[in-house]
Protein backbone atom coordinates (compact mmCIF):
# COMPACT_ATOMS: atom_id res chain seq x y z
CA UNK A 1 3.74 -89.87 -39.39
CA UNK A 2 4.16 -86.43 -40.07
CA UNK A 3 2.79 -84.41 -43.49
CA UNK A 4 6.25 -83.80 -44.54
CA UNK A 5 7.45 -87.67 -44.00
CA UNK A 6 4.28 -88.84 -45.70
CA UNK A 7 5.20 -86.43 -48.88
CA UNK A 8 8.23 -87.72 -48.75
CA UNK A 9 7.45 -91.20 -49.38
CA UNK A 10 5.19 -90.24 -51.59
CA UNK A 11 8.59 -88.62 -53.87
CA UNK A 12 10.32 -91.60 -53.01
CA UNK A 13 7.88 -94.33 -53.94
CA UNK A 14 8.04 -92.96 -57.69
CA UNK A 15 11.13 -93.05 -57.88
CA UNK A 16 12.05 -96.03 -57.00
CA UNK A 17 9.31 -97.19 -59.31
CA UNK A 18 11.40 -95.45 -61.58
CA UNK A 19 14.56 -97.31 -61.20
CA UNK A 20 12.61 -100.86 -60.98
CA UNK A 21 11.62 -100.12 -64.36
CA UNK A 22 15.68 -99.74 -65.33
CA UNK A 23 16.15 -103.52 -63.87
CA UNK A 24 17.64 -105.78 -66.40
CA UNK A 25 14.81 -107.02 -68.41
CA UNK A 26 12.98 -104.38 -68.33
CA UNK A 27 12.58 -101.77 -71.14
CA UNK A 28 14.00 -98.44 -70.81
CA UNK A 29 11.66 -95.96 -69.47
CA UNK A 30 10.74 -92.46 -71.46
CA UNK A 31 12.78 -89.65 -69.97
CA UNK A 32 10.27 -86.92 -70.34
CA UNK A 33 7.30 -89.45 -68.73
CA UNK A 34 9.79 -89.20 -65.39
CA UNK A 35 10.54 -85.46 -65.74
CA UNK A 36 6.65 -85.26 -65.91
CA UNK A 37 5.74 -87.26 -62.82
CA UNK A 38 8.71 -85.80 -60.52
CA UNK A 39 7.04 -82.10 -61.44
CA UNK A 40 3.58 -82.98 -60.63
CA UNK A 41 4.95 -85.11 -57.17
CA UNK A 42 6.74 -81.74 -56.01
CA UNK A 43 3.27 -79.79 -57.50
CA UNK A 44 1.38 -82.21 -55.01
CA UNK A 45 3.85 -80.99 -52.26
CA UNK A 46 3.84 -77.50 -52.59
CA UNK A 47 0.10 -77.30 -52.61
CA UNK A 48 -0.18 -79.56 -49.37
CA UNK A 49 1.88 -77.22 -47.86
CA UNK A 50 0.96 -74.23 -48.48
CA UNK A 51 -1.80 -72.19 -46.38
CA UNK A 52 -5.40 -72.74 -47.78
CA UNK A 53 -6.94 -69.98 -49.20
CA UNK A 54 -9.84 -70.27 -47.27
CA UNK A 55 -7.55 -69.81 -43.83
CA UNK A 56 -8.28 -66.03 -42.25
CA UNK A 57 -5.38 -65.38 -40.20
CA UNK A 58 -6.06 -65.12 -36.40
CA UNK A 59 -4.62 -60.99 -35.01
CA UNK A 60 -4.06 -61.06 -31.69
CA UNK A 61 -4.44 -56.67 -31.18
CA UNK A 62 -1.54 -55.59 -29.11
CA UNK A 63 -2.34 -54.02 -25.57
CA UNK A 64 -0.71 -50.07 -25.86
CA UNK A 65 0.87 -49.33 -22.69
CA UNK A 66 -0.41 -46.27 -20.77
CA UNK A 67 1.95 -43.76 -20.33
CA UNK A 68 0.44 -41.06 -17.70
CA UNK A 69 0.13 -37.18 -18.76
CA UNK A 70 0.57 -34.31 -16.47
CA UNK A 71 -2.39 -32.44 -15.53
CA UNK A 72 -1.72 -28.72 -16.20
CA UNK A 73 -3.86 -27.07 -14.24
CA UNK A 74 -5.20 -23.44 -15.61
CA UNK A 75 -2.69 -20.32 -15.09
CA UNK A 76 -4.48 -17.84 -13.17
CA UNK A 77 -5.50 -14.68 -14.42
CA UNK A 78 -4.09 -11.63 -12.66
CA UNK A 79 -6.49 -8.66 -12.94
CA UNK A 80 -4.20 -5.65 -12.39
CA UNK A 81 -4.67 -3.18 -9.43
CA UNK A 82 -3.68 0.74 -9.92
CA UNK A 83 -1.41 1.45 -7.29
CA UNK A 84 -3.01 3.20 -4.40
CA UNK A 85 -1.53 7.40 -4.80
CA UNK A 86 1.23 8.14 -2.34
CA UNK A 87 2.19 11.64 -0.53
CA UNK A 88 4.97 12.92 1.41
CA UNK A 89 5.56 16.44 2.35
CA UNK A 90 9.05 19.04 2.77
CA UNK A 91 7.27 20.15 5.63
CA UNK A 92 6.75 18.16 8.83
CA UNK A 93 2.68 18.86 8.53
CA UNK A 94 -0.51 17.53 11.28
CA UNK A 95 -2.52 15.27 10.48
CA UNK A 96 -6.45 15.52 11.78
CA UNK A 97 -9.53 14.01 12.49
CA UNK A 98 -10.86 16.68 10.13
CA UNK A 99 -9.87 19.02 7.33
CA UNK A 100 -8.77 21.77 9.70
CA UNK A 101 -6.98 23.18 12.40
CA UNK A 102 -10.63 22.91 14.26
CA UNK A 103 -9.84 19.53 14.29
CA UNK A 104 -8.23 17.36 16.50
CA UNK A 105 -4.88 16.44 15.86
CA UNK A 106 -3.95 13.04 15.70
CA UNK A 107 -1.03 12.04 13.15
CA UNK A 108 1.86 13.70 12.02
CA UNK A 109 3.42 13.31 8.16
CA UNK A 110 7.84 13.61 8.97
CA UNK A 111 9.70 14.52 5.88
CA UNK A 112 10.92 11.73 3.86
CA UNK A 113 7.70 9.54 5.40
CA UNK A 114 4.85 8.33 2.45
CA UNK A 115 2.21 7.23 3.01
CA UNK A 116 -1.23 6.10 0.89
CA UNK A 117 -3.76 8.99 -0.23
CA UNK A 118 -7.71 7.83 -0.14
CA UNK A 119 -9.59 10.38 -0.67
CA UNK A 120 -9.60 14.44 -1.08
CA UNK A 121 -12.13 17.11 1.08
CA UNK A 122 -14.24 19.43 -1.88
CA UNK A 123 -11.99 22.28 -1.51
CA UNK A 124 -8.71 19.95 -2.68
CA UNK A 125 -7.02 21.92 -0.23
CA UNK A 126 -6.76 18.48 2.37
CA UNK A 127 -6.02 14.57 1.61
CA UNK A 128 -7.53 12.01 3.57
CA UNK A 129 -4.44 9.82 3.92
CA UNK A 130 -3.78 6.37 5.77
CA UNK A 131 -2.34 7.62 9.60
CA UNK A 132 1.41 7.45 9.82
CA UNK A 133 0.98 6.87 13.40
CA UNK A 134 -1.89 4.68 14.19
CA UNK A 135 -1.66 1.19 12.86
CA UNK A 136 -5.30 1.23 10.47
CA UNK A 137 -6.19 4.48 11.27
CA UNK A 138 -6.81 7.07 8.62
CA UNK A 139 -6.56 11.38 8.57
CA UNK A 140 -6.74 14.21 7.02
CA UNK A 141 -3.14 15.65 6.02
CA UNK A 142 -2.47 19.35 4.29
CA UNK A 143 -1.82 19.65 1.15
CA UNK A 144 0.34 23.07 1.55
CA UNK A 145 3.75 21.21 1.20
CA UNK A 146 2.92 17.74 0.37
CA UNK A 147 3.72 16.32 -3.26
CA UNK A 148 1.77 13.79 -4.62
CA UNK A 149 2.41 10.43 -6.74
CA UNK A 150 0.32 8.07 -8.96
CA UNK A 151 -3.42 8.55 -9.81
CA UNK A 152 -4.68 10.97 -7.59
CA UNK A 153 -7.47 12.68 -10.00
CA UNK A 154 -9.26 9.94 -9.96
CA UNK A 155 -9.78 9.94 -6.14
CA UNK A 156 -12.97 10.45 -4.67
CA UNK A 157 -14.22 13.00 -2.95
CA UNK A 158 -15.59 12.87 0.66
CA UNK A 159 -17.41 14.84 3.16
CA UNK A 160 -15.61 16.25 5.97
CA UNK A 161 -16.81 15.25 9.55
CA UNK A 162 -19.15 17.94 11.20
CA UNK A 163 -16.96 20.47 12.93
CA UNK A 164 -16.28 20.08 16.33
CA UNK A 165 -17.37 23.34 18.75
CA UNK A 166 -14.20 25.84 18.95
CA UNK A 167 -12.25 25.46 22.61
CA UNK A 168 -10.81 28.51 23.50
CA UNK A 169 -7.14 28.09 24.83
CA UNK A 170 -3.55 29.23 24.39
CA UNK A 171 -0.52 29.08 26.45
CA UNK A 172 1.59 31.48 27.92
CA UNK A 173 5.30 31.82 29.12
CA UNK A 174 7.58 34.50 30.06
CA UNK A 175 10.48 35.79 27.72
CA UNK A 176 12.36 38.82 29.33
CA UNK A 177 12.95 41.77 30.56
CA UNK A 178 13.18 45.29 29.13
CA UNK A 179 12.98 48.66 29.97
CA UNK A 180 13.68 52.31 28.54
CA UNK A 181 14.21 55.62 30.46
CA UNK A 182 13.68 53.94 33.88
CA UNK A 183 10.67 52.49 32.64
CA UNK A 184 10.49 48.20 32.54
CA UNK A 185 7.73 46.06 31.42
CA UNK A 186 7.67 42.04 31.10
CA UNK A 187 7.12 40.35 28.13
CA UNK A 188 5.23 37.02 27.31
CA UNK A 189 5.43 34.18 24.73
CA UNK A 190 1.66 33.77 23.32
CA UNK A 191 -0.07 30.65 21.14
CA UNK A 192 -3.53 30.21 20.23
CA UNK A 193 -3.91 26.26 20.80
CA UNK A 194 -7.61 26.61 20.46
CA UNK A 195 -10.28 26.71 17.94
CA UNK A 196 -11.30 30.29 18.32
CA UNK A 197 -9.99 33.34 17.51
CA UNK A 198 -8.69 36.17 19.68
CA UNK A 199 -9.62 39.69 19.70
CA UNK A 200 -8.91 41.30 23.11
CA UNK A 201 -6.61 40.68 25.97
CA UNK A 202 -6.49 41.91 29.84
CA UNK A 203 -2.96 41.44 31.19
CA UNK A 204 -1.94 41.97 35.04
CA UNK A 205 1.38 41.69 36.52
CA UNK A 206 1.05 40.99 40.66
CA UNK A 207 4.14 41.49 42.30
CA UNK A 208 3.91 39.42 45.58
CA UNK A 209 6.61 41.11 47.78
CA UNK A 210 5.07 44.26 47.24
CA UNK A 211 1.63 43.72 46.90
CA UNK A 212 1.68 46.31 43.57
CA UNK A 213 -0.46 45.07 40.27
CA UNK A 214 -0.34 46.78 36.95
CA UNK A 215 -2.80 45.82 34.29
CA UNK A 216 -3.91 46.64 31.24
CA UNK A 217 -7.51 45.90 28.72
CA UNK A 218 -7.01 46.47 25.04
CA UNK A 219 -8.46 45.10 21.91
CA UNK A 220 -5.46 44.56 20.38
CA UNK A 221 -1.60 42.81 21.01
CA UNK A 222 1.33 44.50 21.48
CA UNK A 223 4.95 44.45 21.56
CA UNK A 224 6.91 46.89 22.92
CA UNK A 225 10.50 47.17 21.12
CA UNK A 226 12.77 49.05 23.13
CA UNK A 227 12.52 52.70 23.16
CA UNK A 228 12.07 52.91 19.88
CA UNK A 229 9.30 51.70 18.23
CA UNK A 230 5.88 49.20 18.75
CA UNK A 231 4.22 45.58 17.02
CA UNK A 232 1.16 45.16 17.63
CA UNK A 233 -2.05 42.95 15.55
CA UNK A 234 -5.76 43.42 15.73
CA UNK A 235 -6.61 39.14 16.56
CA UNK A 236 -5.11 36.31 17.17
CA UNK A 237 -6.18 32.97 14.73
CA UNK A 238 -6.03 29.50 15.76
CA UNK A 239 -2.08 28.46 15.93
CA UNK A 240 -0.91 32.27 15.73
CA UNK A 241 2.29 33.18 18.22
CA UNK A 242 3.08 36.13 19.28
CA UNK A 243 5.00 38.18 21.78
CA UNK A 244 2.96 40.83 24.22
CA UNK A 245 4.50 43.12 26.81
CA UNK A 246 2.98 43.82 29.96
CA UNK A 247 2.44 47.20 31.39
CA UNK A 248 5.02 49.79 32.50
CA UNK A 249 6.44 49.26 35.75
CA UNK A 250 7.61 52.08 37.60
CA UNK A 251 10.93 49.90 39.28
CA UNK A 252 13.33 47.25 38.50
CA UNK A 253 11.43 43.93 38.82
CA UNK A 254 14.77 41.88 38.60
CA UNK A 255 14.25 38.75 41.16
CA UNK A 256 11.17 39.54 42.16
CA UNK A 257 8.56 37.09 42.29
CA UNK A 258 5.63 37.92 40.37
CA UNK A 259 2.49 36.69 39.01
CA UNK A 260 1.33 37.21 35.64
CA UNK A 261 -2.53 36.73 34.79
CA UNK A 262 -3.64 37.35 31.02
CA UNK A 263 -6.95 36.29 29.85
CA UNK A 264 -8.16 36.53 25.97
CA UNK A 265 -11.54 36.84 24.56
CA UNK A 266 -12.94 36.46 21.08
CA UNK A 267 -14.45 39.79 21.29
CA UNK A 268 -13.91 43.31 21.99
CA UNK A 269 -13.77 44.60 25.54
CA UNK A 270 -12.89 41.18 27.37
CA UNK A 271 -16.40 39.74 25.69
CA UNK A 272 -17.36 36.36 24.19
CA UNK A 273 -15.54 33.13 24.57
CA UNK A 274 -12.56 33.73 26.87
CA UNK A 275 -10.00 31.40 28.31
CA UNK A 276 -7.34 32.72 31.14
CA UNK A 277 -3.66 31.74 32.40
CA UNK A 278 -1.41 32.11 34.99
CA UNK A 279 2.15 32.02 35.25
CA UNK A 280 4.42 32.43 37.94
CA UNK A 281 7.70 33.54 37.24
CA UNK A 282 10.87 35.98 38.62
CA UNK A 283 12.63 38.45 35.98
C-alpha cells in the first residue's frame, strides 16, 4: 500500500470513529474534540509528505555544448618600400657600359620610355639606370635631357668602371660636288666613332681612269663653301661630324670613278694614334 493510501486510512479511520460515537445510544461527541483531531490527522499528513530537511538535493551539472571558434590568424605587417626613382628623357639619349662616350654603347633610353634609376657617377652628370634593352642588365644613361621622378637624392653613389683604351675610328662618305671658276673639289661626310680625338687629316683623291691623285696634309678641317667663303675647326672630339672638301681638281670629275683615301691622327702632322678609310665613289 502506498504512503498516500495508508494516510488516507489513517483520515478515514477517525472519522468513522467519529460517527460510531453519533450511533443511537451513544452520547454526543464534543465538536471542537473532532475539529482538533481532523487538524492534527491532516498535520500528520503534511509532514509525511513533505521533503525531510535533512534531504540534499541531487544536481545533475548540465554538459555545455561546444560551439567551435574561428581561428584568426595574425594580419601581416606590410613594411613599406620607397618606390625605386624613375627617368625618361626628351631626347632619344645612349646608354653605356660607362659614364662616357669612351664607353661602349649598349642601351638606348626612346622618348616616352622610363625606366628605374640605381645609382648616380660622382660628377651627377650620369645615372646608372636599369637597361631598356637587355632583360636584367643595367647602364649608365645621360643626364643632359633626362627628367627625373621620386627619391633620387638619396641614391648612392658609385664608381665608374676603369676606362676602356680610346679606339681610333670614324667613317667617311661622299656628299657632292662643287666647283668655282673652273676649279672642282669633292666633299666628304666625316664622324668620329672612336674614343680619341682628331687633330690632323691627309686626304687624297685617285682618279682611276686617269691615273691623277691630288692630296692634301693639314692640321686642321675644312670646308670649302662655294666661291665665297671657308669652315674649317682645329680637332675633331669623339661623336663630332663634319663636312671636309678635298683638294682642287683642275677638271670636271663628273662620272669618273675615283678613290678617296683620308686618314686622321690625334696629333699634328699625321702623328699619334691614326685610323684610315677608303671610299670608292663616282661624282
Amino acid at each position: 500500500m502506498s504512503r498516500f493510501n495508508s494516510l488516507l486510512v489513517f483520515v478515514v479511520v477517525p472519522v468513522f470513529a467519529l460517527q460510531a460515537c453519533s450511533l443511537p445510544g451513544a452520547s454526543t461527541p464534543d465538536p471542537n474534540l473532532i475539529n482538533t483531531m481532523v487538524a492534527q490527522t491532516f498535520s500528520a499528513i503534511q509532514i509525511q509528505s513533505a521533503v525531510p530537511a535533512t534531504a540534499t538535493p541531487t544536481f545533475t551539472p548540465e554538459i555545455p555544448t561546444l560551439t567551435s571558434t574561428a581561428t584568426l590568424s595574425p594580419t601581416p605587417e606590410f613594411t613599406a618600400t620607397p618606390s625605386v626613382p624613375q627617368i625618361r628623357v626628351s631626347v632619344p639619349t645612349n646608354c653605356r657600359v660607362g659614364p662616357g662616350r669612351v664607353y661602349d654603347r649598349v642601351g638606348a633610353l626612346l622618348v616616352d620610355e622610363v625606366t628605374e634609376v640605381y645609382g648616380r657617377d660622382p660628377t651627377g652628370n650620369y645615372w646608372y639606370v636599369r637597361n631598356p634593352d637587355v632583360n636584367g642588365g643595367f647602364c649608365w644613361l645621360w643626364g643632359e635631357y633626362a627628367a627625373l621622378s621620386g627619391n633620387f637624392q638619396v641614391l648612392p653613389v658609385f664608381t665608374p668602371p676603369p676606362t676602356p683604351t680610346p679606339v681610333p675610328a670614324f667613317t667617311a662618305s661622299y656628299t657632292g660636288l662643287e666647283w668655282c671658276n673652273n676649279v672642282w673639289w669633292v666633299e666628304f661626310r666625316l664622324e668620329n666613332t672612336g674614343g680619341i680625338t682628331f687633330r690632323s687629316i691627309s686626304l687624297s683623291v685617285f682618279d682611276t681612269g686617269t691615273n691623277s691623285t691630288v692630296s692634301l696634309i693639314d692640321n686642321k678641317f675644312t670646308n670649302l663653301n662655294g666661291c665665297n667663303a671657308s669652315d674649317s675647326r682645329n680637332a675633331m672630339g669623339a661623336g663630332d661630324k663634319f663636312i671636309v672638301s678635298s683638294p682642287a681638281i683642275l677638271y670636271d670629275p663628273t662620272g669618273k670613278k675615283l678613290r678617296a683615301t683620308i686618314t686622321l691622327c690625334s696629333e699634328n702632322g699625321i702623328n699619334g694614334t691614326c685610323a684610315t678609310q677608303t671610299i670608292e665613289f663616282k661624282p
